[in-house]
C-alpha atoms as a PDB file:
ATOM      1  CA  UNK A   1     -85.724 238.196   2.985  1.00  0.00           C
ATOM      2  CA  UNK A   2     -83.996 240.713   0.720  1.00  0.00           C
ATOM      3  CA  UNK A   3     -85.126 243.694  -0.255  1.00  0.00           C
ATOM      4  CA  UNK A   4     -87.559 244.484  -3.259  1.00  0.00           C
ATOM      5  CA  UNK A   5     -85.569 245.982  -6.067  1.00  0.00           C
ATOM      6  CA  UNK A   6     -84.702 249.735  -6.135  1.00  0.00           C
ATOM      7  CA  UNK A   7     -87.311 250.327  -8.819  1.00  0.00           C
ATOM      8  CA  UNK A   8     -90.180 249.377  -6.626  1.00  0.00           C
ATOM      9  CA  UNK A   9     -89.178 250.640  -3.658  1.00  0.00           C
ATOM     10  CA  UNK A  10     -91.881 254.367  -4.664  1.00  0.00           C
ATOM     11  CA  UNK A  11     -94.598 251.691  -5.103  1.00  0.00           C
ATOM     12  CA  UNK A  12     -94.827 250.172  -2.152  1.00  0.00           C
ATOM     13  CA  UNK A  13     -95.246 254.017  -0.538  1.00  0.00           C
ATOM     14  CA  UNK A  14     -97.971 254.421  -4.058  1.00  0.00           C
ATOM     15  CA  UNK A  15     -99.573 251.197  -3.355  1.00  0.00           C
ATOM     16  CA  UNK A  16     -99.339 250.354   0.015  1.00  0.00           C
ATOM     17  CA  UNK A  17     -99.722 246.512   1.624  1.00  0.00           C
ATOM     18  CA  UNK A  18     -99.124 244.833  -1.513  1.00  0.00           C
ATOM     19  CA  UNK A  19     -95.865 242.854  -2.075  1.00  0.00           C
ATOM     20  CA  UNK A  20     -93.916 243.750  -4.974  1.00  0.00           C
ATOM     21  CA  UNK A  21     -95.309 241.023  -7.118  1.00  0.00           C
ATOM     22  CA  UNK A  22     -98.630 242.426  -6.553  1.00  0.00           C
ATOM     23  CA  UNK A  23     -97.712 245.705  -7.559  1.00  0.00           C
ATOM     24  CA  UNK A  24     -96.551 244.446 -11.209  1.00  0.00           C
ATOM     25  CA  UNK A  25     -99.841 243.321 -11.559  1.00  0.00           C
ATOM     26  CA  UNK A  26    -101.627 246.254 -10.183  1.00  0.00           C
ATOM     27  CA  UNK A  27     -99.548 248.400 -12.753  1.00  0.00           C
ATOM     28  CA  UNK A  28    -100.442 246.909 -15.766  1.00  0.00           C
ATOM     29  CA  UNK A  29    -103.965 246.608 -14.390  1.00  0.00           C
ATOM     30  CA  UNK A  30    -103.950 250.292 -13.971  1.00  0.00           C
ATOM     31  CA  UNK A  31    -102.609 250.707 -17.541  1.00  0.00           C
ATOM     32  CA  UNK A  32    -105.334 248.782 -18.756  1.00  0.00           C
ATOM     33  CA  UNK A  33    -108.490 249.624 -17.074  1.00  0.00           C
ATOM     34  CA  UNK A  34    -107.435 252.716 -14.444  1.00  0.00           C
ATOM     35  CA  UNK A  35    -108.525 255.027 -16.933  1.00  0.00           C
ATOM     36  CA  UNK A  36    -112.186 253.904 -16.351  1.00  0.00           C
ATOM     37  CA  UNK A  37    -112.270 254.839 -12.402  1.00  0.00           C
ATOM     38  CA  UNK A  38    -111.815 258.235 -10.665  1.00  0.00           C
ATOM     39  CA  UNK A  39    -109.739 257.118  -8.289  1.00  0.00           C
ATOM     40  CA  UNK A  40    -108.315 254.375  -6.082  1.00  0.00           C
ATOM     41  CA  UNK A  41    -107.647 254.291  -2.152  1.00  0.00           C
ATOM     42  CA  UNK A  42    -104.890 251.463  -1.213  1.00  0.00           C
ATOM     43  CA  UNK A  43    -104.602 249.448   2.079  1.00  0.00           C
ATOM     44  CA  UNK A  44    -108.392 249.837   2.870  1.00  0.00           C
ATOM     45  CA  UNK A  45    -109.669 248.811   6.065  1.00  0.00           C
ATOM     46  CA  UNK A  46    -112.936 247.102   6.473  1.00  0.00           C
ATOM     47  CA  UNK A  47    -115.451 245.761   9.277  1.00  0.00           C
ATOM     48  CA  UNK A  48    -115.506 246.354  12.947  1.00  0.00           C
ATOM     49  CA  UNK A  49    -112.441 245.045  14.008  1.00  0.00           C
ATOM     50  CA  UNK A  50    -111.978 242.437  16.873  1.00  0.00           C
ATOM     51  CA  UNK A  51    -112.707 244.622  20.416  1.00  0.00           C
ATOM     52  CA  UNK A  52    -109.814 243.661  23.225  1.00  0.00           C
ATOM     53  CA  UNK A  53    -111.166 243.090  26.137  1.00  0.00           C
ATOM     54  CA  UNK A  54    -111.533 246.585  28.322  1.00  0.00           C
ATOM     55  CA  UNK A  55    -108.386 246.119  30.425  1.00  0.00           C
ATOM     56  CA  UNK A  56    -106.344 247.318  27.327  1.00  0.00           C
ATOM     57  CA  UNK A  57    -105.705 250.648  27.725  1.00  0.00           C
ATOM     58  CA  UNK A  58    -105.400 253.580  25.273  1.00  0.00           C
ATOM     59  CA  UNK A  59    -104.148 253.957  22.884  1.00  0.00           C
ATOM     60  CA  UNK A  60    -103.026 250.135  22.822  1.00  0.00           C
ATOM     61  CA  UNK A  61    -106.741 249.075  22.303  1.00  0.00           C
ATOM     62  CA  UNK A  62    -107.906 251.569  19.573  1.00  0.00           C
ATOM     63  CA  UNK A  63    -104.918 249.852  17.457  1.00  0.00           C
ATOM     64  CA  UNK A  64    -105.392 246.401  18.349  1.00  0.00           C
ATOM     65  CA  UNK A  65    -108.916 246.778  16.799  1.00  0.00           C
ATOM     66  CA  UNK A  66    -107.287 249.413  14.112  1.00  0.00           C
ATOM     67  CA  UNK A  67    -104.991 246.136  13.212  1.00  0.00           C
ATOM     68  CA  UNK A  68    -107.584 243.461  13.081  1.00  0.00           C
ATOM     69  CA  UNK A  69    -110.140 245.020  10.603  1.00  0.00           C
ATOM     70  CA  UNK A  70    -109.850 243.319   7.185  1.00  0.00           C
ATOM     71  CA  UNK A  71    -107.513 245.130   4.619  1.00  0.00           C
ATOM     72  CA  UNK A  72    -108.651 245.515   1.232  1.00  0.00           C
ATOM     73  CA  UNK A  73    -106.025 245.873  -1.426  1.00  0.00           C
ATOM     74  CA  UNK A  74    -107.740 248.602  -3.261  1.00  0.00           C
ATOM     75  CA  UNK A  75    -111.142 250.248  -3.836  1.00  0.00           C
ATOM     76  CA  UNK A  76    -111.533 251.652  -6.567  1.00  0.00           C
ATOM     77  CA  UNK A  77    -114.380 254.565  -7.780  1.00  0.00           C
ATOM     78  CA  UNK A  78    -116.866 255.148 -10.479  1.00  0.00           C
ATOM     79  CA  UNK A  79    -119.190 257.954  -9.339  1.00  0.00           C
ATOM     80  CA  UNK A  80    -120.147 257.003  -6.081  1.00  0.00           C
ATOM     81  CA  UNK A  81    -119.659 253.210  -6.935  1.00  0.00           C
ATOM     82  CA  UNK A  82    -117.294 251.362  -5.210  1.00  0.00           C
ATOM     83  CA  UNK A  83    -115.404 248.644  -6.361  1.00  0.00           C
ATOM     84  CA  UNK A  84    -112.983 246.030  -3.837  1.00  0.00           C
ATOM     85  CA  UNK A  85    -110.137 244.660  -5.784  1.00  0.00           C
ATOM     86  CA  UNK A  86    -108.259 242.328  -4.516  1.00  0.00           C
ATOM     87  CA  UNK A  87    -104.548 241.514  -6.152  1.00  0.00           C
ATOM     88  CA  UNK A  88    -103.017 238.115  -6.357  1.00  0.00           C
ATOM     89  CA  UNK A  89     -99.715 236.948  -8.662  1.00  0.00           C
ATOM     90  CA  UNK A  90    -101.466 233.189  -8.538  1.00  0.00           C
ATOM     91  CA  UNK A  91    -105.377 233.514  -7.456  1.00  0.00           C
ATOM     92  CA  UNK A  92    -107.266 230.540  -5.632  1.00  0.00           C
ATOM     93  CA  UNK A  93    -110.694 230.259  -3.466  1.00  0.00           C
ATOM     94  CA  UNK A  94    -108.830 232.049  -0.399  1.00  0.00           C
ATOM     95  CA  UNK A  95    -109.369 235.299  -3.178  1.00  0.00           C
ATOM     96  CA  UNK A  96    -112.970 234.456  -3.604  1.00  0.00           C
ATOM     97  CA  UNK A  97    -113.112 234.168   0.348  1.00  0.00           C
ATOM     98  CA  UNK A  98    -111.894 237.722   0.737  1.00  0.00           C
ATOM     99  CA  UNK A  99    -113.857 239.424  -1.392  1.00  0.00           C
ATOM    100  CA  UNK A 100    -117.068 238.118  -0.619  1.00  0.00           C
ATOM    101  CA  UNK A 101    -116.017 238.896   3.107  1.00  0.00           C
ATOM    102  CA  UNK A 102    -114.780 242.480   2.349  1.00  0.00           C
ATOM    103  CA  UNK A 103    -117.880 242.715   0.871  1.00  0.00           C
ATOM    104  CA  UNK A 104    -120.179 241.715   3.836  1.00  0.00           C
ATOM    105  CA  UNK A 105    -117.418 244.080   5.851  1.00  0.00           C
ATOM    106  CA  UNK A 106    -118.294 247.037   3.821  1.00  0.00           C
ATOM    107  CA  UNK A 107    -121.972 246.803   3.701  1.00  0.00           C
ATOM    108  CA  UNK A 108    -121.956 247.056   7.773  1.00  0.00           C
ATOM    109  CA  UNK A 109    -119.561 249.956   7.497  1.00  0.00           C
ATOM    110  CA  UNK A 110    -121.488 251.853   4.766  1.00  0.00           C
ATOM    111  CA  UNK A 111    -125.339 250.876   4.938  1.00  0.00           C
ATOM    112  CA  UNK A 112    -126.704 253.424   2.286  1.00  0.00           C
ATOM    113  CA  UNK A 113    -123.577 252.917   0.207  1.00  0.00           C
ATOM    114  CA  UNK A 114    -125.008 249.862  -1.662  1.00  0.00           C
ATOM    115  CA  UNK A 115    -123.242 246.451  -2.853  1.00  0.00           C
ATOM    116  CA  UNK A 116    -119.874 247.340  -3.789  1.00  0.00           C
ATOM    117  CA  UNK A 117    -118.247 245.393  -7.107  1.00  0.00           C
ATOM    118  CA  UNK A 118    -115.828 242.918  -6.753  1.00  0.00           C
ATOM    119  CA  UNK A 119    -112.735 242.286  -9.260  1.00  0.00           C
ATOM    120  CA  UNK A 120    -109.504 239.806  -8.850  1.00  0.00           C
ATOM    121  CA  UNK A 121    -106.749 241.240 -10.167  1.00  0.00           C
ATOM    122  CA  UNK A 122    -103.686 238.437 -11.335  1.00  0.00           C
ATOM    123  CA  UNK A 123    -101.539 236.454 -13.110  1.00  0.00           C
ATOM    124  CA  UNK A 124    -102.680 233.462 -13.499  1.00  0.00           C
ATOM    125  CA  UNK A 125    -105.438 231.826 -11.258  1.00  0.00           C
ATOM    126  CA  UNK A 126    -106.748 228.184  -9.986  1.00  0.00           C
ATOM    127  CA  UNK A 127    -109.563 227.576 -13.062  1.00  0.00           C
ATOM    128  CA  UNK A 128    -111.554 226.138 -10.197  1.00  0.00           C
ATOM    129  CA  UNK A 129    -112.403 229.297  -9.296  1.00  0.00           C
ATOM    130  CA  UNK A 130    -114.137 230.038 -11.917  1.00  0.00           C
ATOM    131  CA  UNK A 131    -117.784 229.124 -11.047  1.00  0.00           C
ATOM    132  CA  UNK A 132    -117.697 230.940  -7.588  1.00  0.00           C
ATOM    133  CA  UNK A 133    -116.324 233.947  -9.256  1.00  0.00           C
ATOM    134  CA  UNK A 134    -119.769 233.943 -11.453  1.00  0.00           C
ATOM    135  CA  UNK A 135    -121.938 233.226  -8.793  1.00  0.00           C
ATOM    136  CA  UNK A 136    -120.724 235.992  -6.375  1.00  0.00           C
ATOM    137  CA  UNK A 137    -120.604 238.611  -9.611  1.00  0.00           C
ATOM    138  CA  UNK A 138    -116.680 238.910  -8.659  1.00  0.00           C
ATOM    139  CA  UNK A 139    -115.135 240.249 -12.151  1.00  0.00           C
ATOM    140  CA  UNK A 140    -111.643 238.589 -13.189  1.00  0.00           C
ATOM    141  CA  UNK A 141    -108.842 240.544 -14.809  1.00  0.00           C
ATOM    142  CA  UNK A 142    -105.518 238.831 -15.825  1.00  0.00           C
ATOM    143  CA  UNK A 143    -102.333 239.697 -17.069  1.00  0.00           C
ATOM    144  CA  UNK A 144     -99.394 238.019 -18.467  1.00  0.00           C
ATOM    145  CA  UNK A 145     -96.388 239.805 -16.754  1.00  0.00           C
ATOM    146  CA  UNK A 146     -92.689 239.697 -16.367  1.00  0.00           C
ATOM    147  CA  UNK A 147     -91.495 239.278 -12.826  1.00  0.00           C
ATOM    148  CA  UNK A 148     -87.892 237.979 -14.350  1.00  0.00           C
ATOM    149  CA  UNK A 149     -87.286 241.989 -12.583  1.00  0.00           C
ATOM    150  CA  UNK A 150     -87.750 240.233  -9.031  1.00  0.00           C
ATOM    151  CA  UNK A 151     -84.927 237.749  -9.376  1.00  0.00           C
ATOM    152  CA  UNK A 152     -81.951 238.403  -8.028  1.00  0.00           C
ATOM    153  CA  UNK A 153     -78.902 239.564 -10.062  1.00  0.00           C
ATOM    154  CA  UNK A 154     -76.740 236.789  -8.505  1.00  0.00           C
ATOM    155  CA  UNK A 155     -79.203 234.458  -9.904  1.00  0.00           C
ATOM    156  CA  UNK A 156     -79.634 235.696 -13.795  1.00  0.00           C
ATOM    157  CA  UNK A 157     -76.730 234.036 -16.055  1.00  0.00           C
END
């Protein structure tokens, strides 16, 4: 696969884990609403991790279970309020999935923290995901972007 464009090669070091699609969209999120949180932490991990069995040895085992906690996109905070976003350039139910299980994740890890919010963060989404984003209180935030910047020059006319 070729490599992003020179542009947004600083974001993926600003907004780590998320493919350069996913960082349009975070941008003009952050142009629109960032102003309203006091700050963000990217590439988030959540939960307890899967534990190898105890033949692994250090420091082998304290990244396998480093690597198989869940990875948030972003959390963003209001006060003491978290918020999970989750970034996506087409959103379906797999989105839904992983916020409602970052959630769960980040209730073990932070017992007197309280519910966090949840927000999807896209381009365009499956409408079918509309009812389980209103029953699980997950806010929705699109935006109409240009990723004409992600095709290749050898492919413009």
């Amino acid at each position: 696969m070729a490599a992003p464009p020179s542009r947004f090669v600083g974001d993926q070091a600003q907004y780590p884990g998320m493919q350069t699609a996913d960082q349009i969209i975070w941008r003009a999120f952050l142009a629109d609403q960032g102003a309203n949180y006091d700050r963000f932490d990217y590439n988030v991990r959540v939960g307890p991790g899967v534990t190898p069995p105890a033949s692994i040895a250090e420091p082998y085992r304290s990244a396998s279970i480093a690597a198989s906690k869940l990875r948030a996109d972003a959390i963003g905070w209001q006060g003491g309020v978290a918020t999970i976003f989750e970034v996506e350039r087409y959103a379906r139910g797999e989105a839904v999935g992983q916020l409602v299980t970052y959630r769960a994740a980040w209730e073990v890890d932070n017992p007197q923290g309280g519910a966090p919010g949840l927000a999807l963060v896209c381009a365009d989404y499956n409408p079918n995901i509309q009812l389980a984003l209103a029953e699980h209180s997950i806010d929705l935030y699109t935006y109409a972007v240009d990723f004409s910047s992600l095709v290749p020059a050898r492919l413009k006319s």
